[in-house]
PDB file of N, CA and C in Angstrom:
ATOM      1  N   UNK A   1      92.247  90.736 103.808  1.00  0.00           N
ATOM      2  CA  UNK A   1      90.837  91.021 103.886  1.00  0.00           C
ATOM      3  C   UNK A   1      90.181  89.891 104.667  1.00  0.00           C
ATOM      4  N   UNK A   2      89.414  90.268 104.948  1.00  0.00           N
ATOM      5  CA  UNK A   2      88.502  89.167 105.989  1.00  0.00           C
ATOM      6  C   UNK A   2      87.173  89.921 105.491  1.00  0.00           C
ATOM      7  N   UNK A   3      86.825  87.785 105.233  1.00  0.00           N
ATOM      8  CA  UNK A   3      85.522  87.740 104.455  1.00  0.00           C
ATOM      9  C   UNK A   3      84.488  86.465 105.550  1.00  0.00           C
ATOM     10  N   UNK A   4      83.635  87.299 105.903  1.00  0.00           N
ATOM     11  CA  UNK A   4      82.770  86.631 106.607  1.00  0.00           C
ATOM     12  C   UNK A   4      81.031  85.849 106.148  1.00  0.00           C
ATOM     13  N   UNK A   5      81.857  84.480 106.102  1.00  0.00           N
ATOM     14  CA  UNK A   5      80.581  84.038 105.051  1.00  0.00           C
ATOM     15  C   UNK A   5      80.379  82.400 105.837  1.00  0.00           C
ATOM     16  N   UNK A   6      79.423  81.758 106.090  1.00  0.00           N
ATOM     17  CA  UNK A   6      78.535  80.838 106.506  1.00  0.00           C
ATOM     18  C   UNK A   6      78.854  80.654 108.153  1.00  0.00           C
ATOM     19  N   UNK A   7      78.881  81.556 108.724  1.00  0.00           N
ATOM     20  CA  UNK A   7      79.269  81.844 110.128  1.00  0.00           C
ATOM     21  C   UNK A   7      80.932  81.869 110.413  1.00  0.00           C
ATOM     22  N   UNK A   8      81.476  82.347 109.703  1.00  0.00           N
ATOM     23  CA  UNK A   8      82.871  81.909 110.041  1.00  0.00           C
ATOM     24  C   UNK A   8      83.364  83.501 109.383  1.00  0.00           C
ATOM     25  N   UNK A   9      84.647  83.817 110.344  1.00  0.00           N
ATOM     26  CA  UNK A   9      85.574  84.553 109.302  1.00  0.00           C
ATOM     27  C   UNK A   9      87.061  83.847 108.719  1.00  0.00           C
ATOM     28  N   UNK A  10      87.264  84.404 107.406  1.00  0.00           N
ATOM     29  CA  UNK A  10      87.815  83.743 106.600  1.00  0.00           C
ATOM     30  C   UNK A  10      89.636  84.967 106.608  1.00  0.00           C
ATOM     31  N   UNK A  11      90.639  84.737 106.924  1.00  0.00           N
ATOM     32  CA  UNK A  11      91.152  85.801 105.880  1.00  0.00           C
ATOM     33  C   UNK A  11      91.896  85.453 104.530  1.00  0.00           C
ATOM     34  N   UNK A  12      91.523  86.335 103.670  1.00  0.00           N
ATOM     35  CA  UNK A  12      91.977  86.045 102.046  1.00  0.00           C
ATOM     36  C   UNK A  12      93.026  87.133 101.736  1.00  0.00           C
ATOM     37  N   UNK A  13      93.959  86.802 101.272  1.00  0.00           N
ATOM     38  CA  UNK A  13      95.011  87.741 100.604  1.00  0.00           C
ATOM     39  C   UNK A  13      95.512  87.155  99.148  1.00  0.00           C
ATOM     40  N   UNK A  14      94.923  87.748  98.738  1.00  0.00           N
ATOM     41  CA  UNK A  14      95.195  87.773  96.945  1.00  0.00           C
ATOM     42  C   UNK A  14      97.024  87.479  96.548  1.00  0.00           C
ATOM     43  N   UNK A  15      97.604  88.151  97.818  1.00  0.00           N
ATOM     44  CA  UNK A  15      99.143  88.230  97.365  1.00  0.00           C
ATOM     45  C   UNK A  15      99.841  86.883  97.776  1.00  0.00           C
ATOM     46  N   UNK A  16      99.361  85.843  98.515  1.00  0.00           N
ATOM     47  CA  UNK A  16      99.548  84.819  99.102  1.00  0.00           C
ATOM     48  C   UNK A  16      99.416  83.987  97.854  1.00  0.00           C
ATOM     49  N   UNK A  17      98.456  84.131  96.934  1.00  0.00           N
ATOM     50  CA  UNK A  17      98.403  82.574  95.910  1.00  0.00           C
ATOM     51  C   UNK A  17      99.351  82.421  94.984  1.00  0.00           C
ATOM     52  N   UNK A  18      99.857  81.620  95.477  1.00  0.00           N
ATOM     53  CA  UNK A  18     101.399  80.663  94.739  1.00  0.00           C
ATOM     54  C   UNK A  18     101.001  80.518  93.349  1.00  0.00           C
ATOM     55  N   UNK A  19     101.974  79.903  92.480  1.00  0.00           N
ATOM     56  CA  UNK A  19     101.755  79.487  91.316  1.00  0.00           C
ATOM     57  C   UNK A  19     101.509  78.067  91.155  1.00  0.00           C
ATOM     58  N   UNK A  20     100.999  77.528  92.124  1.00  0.00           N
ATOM     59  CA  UNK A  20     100.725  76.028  91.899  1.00  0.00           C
ATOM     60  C   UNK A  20      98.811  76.245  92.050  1.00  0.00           C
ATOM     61  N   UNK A  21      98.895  77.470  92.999  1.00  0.00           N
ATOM     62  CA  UNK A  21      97.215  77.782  93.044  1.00  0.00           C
ATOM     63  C   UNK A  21      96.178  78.640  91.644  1.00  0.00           C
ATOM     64  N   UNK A  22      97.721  79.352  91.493  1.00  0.00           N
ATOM     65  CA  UNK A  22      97.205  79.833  90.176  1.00  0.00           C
ATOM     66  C   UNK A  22      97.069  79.130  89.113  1.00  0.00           C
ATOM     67  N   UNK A  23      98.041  78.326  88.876  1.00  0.00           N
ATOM     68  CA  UNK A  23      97.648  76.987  87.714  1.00  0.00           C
ATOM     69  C   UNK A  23      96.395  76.351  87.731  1.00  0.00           C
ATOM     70  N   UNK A  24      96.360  75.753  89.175  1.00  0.00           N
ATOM     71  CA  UNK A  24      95.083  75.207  89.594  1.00  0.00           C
ATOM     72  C   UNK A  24      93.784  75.868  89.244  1.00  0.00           C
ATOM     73  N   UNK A  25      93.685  77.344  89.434  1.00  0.00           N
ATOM     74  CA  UNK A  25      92.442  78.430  89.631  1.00  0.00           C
ATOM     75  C   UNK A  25      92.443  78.404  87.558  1.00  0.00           C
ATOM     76  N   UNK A  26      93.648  78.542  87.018  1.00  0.00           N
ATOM     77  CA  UNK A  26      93.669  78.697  85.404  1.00  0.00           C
ATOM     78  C   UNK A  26      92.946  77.007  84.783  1.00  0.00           C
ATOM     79  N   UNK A  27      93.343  76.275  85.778  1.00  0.00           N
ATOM     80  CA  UNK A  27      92.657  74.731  84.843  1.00  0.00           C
ATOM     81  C   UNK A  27      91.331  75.102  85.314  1.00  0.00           C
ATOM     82  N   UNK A  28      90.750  75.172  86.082  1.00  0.00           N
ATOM     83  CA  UNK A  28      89.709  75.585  86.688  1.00  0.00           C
ATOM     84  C   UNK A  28      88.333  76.327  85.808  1.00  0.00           C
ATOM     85  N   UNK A  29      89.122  77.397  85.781  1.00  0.00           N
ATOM     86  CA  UNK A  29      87.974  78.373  85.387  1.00  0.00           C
ATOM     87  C   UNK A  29      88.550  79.028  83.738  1.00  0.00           C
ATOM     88  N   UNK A  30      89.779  78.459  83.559  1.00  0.00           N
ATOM     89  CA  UNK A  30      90.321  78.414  81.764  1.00  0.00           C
ATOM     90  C   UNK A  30      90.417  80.009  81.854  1.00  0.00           C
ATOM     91  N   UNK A  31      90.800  80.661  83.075  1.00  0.00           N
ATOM     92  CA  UNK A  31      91.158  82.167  83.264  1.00  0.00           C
ATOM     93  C   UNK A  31      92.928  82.784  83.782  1.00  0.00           C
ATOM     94  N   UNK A  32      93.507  83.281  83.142  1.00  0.00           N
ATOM     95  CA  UNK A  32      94.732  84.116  84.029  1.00  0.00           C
ATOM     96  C   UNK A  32      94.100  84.577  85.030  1.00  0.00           C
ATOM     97  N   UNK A  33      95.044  85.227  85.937  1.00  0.00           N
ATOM     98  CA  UNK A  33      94.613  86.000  87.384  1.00  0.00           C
ATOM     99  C   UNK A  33      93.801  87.289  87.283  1.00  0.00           C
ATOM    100  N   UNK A  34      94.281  87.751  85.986  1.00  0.00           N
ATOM    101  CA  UNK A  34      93.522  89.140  85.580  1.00  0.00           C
ATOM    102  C   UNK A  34      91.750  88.775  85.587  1.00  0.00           C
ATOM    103  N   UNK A  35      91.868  87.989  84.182  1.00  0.00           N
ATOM    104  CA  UNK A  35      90.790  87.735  84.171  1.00  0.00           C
ATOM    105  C   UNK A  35      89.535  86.623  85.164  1.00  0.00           C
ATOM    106  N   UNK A  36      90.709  86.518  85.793  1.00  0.00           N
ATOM    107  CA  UNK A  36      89.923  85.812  87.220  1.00  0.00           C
ATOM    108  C   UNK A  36      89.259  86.615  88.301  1.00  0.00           C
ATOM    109  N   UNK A  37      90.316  87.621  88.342  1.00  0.00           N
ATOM    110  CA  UNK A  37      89.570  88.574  89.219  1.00  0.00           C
ATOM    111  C   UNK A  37      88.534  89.225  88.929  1.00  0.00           C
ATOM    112  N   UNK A  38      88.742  89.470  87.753  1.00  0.00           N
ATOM    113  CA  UNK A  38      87.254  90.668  86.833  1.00  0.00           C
ATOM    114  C   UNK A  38      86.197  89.826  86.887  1.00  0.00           C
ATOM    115  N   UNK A  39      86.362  88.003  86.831  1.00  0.00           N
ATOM    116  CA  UNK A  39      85.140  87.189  86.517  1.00  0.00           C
ATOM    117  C   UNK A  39      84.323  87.511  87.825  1.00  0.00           C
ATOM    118  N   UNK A  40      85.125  87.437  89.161  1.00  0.00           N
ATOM    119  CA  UNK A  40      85.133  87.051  90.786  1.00  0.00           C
ATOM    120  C   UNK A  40      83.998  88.652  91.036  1.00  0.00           C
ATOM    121  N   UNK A  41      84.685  89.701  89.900  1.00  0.00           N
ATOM    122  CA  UNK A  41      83.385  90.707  90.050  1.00  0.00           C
ATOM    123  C   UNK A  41      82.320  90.639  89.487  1.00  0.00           C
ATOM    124  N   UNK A  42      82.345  89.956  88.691  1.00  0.00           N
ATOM    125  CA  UNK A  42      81.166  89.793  87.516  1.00  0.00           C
ATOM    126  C   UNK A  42      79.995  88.808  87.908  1.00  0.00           C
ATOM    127  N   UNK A  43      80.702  87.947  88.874  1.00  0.00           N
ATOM    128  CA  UNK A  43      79.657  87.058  89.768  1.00  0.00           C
ATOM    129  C   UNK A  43      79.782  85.669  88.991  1.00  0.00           C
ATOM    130  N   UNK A  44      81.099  85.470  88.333  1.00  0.00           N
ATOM    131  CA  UNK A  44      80.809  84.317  87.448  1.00  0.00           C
ATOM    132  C   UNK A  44      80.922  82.819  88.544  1.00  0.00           C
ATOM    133  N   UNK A  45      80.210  82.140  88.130  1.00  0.00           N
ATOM    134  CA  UNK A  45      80.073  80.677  89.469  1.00  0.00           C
ATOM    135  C   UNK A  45      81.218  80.029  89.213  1.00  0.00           C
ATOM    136  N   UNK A  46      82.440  79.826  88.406  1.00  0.00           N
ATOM    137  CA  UNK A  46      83.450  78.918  88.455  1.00  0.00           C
ATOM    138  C   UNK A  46      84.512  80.150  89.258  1.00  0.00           C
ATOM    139  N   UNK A  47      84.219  81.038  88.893  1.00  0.00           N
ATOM    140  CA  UNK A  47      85.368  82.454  89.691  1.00  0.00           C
ATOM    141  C   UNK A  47      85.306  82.008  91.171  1.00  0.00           C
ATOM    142  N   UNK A  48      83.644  82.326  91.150  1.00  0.00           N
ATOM    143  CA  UNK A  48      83.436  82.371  93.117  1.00  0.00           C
ATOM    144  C   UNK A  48      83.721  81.348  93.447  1.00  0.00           C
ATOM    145  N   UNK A  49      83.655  80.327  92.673  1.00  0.00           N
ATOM    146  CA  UNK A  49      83.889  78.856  93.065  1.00  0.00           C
ATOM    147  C   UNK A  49      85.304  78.410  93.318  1.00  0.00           C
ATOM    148  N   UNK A  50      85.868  78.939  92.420  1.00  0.00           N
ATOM    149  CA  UNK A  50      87.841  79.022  92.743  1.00  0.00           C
ATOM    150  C   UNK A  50      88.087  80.208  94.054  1.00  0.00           C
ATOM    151  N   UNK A  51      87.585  81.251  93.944  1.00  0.00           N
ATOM    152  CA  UNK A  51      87.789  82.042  94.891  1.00  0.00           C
ATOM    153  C   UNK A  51      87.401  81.355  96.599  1.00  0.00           C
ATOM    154  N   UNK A  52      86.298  80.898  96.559  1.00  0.00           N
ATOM    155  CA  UNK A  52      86.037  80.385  98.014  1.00  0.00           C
ATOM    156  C   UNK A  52      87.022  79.040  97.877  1.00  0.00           C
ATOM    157  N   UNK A  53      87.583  78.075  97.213  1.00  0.00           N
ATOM    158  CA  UNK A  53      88.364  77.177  97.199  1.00  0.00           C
ATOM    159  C   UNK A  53      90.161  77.600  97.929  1.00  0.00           C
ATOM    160  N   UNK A  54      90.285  78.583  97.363  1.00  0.00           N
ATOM    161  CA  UNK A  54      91.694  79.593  97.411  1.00  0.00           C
ATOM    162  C   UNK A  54      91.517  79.700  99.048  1.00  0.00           C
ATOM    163  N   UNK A  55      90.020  80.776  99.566  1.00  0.00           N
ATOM    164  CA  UNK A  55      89.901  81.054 100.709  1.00  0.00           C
ATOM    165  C   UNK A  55      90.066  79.933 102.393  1.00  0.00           C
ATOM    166  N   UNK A  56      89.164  79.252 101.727  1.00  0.00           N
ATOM    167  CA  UNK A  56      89.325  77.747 102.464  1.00  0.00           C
ATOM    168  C   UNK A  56      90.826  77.209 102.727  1.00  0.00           C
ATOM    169  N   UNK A  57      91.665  77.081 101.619  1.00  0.00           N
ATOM    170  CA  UNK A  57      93.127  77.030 101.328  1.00  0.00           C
ATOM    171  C   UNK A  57      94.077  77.631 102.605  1.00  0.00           C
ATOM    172  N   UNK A  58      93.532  79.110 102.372  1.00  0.00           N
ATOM    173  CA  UNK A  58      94.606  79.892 103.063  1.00  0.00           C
ATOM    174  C   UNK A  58      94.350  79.872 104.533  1.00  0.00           C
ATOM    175  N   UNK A  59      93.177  79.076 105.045  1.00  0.00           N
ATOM    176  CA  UNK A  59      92.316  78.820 106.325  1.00  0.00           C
ATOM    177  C   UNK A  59      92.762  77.345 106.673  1.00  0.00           C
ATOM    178  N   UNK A  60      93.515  76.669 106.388  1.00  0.00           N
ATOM    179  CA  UNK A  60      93.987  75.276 106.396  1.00  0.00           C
ATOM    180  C   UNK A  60      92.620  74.610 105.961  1.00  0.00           C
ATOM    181  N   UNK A  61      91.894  75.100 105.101  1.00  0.00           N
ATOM    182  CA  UNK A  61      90.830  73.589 105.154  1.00  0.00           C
ATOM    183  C   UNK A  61      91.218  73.519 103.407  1.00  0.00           C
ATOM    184  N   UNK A  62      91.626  71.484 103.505  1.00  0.00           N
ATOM    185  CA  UNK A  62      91.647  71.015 102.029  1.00  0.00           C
ATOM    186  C   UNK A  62      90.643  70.178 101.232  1.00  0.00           C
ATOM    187  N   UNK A  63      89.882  71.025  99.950  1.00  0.00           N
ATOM    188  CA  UNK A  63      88.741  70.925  99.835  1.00  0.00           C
ATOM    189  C   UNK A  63      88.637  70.292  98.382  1.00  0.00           C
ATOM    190  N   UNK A  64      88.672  69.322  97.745  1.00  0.00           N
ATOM    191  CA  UNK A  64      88.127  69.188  96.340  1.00  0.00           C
ATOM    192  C   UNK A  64      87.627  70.471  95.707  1.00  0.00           C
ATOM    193  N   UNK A  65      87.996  70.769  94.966  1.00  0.00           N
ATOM    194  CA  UNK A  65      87.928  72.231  94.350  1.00  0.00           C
ATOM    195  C   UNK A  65      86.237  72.114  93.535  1.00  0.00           C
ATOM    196  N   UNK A  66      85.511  71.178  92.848  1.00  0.00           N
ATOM    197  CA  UNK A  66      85.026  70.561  91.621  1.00  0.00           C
ATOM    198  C   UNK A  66      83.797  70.432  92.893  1.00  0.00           C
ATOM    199  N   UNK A  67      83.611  69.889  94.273  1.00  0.00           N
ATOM    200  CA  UNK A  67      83.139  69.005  95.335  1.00  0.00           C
ATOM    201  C   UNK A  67      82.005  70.729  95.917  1.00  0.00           C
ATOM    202  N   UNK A  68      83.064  71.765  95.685  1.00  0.00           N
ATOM    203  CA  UNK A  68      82.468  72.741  96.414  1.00  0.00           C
ATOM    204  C   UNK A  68      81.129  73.462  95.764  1.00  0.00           C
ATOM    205  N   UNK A  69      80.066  73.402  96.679  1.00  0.00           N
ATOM    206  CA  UNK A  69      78.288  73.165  96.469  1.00  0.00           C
ATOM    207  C   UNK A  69      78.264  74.785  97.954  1.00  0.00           C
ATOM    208  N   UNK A  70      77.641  76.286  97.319  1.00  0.00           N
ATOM    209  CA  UNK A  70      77.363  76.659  98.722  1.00  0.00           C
ATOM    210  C   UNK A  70      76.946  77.967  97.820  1.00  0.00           C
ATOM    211  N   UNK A  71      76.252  79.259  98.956  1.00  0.00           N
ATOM    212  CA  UNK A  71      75.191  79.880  97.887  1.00  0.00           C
ATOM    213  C   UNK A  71      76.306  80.715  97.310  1.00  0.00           C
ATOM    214  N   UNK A  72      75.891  81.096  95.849  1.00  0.00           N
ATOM    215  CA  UNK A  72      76.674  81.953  95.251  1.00  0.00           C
ATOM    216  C   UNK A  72      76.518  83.333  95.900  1.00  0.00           C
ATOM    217  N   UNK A  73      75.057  83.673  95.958  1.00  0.00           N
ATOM    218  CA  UNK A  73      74.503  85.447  95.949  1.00  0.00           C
ATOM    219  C   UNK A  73      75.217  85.423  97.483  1.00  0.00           C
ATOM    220  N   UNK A  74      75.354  84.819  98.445  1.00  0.00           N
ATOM    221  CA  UNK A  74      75.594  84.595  99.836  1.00  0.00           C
ATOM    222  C   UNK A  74      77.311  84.799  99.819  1.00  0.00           C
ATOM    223  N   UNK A  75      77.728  84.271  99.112  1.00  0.00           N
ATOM    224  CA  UNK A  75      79.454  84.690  99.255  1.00  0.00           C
ATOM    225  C   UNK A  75      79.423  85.825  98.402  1.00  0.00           C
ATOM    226  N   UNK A  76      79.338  85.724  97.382  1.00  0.00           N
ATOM    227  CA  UNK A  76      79.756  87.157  96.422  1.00  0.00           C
ATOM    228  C   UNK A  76      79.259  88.492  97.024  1.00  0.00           C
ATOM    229  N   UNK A  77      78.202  88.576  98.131  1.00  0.00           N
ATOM    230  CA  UNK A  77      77.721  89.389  98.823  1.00  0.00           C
ATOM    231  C   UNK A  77      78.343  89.707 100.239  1.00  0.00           C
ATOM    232  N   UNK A  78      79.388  88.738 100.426  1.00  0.00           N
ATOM    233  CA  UNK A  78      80.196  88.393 101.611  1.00  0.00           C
ATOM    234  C   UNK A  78      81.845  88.855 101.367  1.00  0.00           C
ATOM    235  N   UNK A  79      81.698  88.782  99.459  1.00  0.00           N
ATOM    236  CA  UNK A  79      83.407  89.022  99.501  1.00  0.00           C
ATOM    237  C   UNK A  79      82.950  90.601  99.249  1.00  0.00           C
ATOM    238  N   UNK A  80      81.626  91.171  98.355  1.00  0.00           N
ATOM    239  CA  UNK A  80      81.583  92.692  98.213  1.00  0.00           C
ATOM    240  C   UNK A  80      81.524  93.202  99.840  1.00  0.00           C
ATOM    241  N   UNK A  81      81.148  92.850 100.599  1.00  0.00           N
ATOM    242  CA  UNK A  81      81.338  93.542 102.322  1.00  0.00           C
ATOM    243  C   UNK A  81      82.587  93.386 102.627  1.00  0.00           C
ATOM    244  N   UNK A  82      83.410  92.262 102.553  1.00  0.00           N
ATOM    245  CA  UNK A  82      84.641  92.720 102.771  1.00  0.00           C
ATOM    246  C   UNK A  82      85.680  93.396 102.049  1.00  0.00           C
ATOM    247  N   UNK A  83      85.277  93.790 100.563  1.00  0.00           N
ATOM    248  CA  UNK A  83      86.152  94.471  99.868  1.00  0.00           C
ATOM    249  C   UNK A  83      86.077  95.638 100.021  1.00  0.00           C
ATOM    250  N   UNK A  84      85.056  96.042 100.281  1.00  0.00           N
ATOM    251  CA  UNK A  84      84.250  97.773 100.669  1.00  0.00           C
ATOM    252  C   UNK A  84      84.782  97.653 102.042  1.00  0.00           C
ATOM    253  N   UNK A  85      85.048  97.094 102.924  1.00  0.00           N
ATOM    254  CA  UNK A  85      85.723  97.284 104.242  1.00  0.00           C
ATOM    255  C   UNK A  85      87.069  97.195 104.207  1.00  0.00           C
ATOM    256  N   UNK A  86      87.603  96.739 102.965  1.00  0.00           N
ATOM    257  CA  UNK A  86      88.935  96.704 102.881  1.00  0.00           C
ATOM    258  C   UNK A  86      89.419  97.903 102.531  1.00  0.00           C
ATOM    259  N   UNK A  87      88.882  98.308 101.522  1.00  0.00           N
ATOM    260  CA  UNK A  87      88.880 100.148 100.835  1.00  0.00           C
ATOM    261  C   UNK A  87      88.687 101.046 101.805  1.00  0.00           C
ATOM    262  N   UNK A  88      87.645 100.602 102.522  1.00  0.00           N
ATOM    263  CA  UNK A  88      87.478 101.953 103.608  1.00  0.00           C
ATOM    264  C   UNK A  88      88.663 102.058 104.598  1.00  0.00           C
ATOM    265  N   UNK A  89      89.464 100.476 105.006  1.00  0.00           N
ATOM    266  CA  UNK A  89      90.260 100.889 105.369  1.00  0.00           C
ATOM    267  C   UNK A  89      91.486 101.355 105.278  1.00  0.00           C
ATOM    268  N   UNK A  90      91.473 101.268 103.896  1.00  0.00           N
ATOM    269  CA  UNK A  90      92.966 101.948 103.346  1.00  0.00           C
ATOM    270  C   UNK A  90      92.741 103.535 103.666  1.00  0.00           C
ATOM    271  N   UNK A  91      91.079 103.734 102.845  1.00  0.00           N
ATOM    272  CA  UNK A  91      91.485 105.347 102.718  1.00  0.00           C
ATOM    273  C   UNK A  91      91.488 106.196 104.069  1.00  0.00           C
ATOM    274  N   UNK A  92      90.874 105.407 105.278  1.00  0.00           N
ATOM    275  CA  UNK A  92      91.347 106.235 106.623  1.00  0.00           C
ATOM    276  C   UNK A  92      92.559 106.377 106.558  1.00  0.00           C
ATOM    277  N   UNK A  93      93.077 105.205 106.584  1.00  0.00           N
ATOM    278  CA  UNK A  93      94.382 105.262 106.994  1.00  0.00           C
ATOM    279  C   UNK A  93      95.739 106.187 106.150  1.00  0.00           C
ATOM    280  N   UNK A  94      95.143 106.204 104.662  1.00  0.00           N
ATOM    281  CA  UNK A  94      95.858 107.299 103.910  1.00  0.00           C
ATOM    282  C   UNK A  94      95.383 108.552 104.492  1.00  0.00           C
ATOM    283  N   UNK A  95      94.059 108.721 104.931  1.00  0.00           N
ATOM    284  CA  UNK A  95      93.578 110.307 105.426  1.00  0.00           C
ATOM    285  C   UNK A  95      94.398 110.300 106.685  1.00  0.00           C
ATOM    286  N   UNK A  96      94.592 109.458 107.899  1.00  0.00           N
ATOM    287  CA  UNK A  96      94.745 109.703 109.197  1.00  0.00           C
ATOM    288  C   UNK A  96      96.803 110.148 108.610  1.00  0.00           C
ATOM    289  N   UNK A  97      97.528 109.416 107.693  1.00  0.00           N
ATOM    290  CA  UNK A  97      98.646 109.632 107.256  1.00  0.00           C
ATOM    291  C   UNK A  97      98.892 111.554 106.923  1.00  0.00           C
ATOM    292  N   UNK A  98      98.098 111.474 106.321  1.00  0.00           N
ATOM    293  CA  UNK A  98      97.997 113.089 105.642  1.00  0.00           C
ATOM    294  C   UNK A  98      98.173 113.613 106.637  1.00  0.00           C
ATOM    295  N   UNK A  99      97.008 113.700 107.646  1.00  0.00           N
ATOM    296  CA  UNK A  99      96.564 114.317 108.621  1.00  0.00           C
ATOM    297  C   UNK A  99      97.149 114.656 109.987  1.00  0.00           C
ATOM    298  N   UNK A 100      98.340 113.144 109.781  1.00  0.00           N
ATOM    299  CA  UNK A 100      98.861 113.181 110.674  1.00  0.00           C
ATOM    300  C   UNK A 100     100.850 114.017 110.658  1.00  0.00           C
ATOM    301  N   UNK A 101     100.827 113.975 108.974  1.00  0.00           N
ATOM    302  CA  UNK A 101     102.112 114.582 108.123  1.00  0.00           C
ATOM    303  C   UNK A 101     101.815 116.221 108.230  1.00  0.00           C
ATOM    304  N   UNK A 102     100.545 116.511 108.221  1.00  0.00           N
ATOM    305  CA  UNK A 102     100.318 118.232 108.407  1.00  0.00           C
ATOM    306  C   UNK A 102      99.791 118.524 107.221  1.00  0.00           C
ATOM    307  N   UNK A 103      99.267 117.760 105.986  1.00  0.00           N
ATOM    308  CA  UNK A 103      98.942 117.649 104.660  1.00  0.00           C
ATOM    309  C   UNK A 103      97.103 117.795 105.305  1.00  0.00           C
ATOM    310  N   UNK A 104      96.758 118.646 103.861  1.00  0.00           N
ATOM    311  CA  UNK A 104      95.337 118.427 103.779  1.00  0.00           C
ATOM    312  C   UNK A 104      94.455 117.196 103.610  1.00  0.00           C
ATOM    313  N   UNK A 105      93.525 117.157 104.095  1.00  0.00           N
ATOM    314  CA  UNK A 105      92.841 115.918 103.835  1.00  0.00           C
ATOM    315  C   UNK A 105      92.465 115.607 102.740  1.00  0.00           C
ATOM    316  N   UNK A 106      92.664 114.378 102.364  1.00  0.00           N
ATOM    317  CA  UNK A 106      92.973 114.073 101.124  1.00  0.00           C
ATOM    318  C   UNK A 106      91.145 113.753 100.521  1.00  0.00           C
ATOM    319  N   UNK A 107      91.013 113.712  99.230  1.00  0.00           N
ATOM    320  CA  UNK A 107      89.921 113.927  98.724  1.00  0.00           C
ATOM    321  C   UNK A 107      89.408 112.620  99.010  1.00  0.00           C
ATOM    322  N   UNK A 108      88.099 112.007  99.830  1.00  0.00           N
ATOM    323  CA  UNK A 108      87.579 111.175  99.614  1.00  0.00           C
ATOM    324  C   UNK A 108      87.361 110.172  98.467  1.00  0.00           C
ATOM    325  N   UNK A 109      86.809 110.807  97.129  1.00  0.00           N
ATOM    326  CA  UNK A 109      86.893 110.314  96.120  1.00  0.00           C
ATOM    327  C   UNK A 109      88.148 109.461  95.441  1.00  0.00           C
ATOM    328  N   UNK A 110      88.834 110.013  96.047  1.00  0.00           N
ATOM    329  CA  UNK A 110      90.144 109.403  95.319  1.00  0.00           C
ATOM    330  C   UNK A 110      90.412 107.569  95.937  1.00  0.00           C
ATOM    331  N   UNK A 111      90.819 106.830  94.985  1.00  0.00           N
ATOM    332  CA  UNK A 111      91.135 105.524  95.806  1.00  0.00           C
ATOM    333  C   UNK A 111      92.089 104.934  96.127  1.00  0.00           C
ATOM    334  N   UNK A 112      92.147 103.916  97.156  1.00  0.00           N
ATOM    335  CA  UNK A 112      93.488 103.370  97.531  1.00  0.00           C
ATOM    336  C   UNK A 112      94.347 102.880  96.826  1.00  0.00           C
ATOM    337  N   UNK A 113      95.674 103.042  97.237  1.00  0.00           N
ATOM    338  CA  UNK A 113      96.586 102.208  96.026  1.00  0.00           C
ATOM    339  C   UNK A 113      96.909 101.173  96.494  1.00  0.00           C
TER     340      UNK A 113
END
């Protein structure tokens, strides 16, 4: 996913964070990954705060995790645009699959796996 937030694009992949990041993100925010992610929707400030730390990470920049100061409503509004662009692009691409197998088009409603 690519998340575009204080003039820059970022890309983040959830499947990339090691277990030395996840330890880190668990001392952090005193969350497993589950409940890290649900916080990261919920808008909680130590979530977004590990989450843009992670992002920075996977961008080569190394950041004091504790140090990071930047707007909350401004990223969490930056990772919901790129998650809704991430979805949209799965489900073309499952429709253009169908479509392209000779299968009906598949129900909009339905979501990516």
């Amino acid at each position: 996913m690519i998340i575009e937030f204080a003039g820059k694009e970022y890309q983040y992949d959830p499947a990339m964070i090691d277990m030395t990041v996840g330890m880190r993100i668990k001392e952090h925010t005193g969350q497993g990954m589950r409940s890290w992610e649900k916080s990261i929707d919920d808008g909680d400030p130590k979530a977004l705060q590990a989450l843009y730390w992670v992002v920075l990470r996977q961008n080569g920049e190394n950041v004091p995790l504790q140090t990071l100061n930047f707007s909350l409503q401004e990223f969490y509004s930056a990772v919901a645009v790129a998650a809704a662009k991430e979805l949209t692009a799965q489900l073309l691409a499952k429709q253009e699959a169908a479509l392209a197998a000779g299968g009906d088009e598949p129900d909009p409603t339905e979501t990516a796996d």
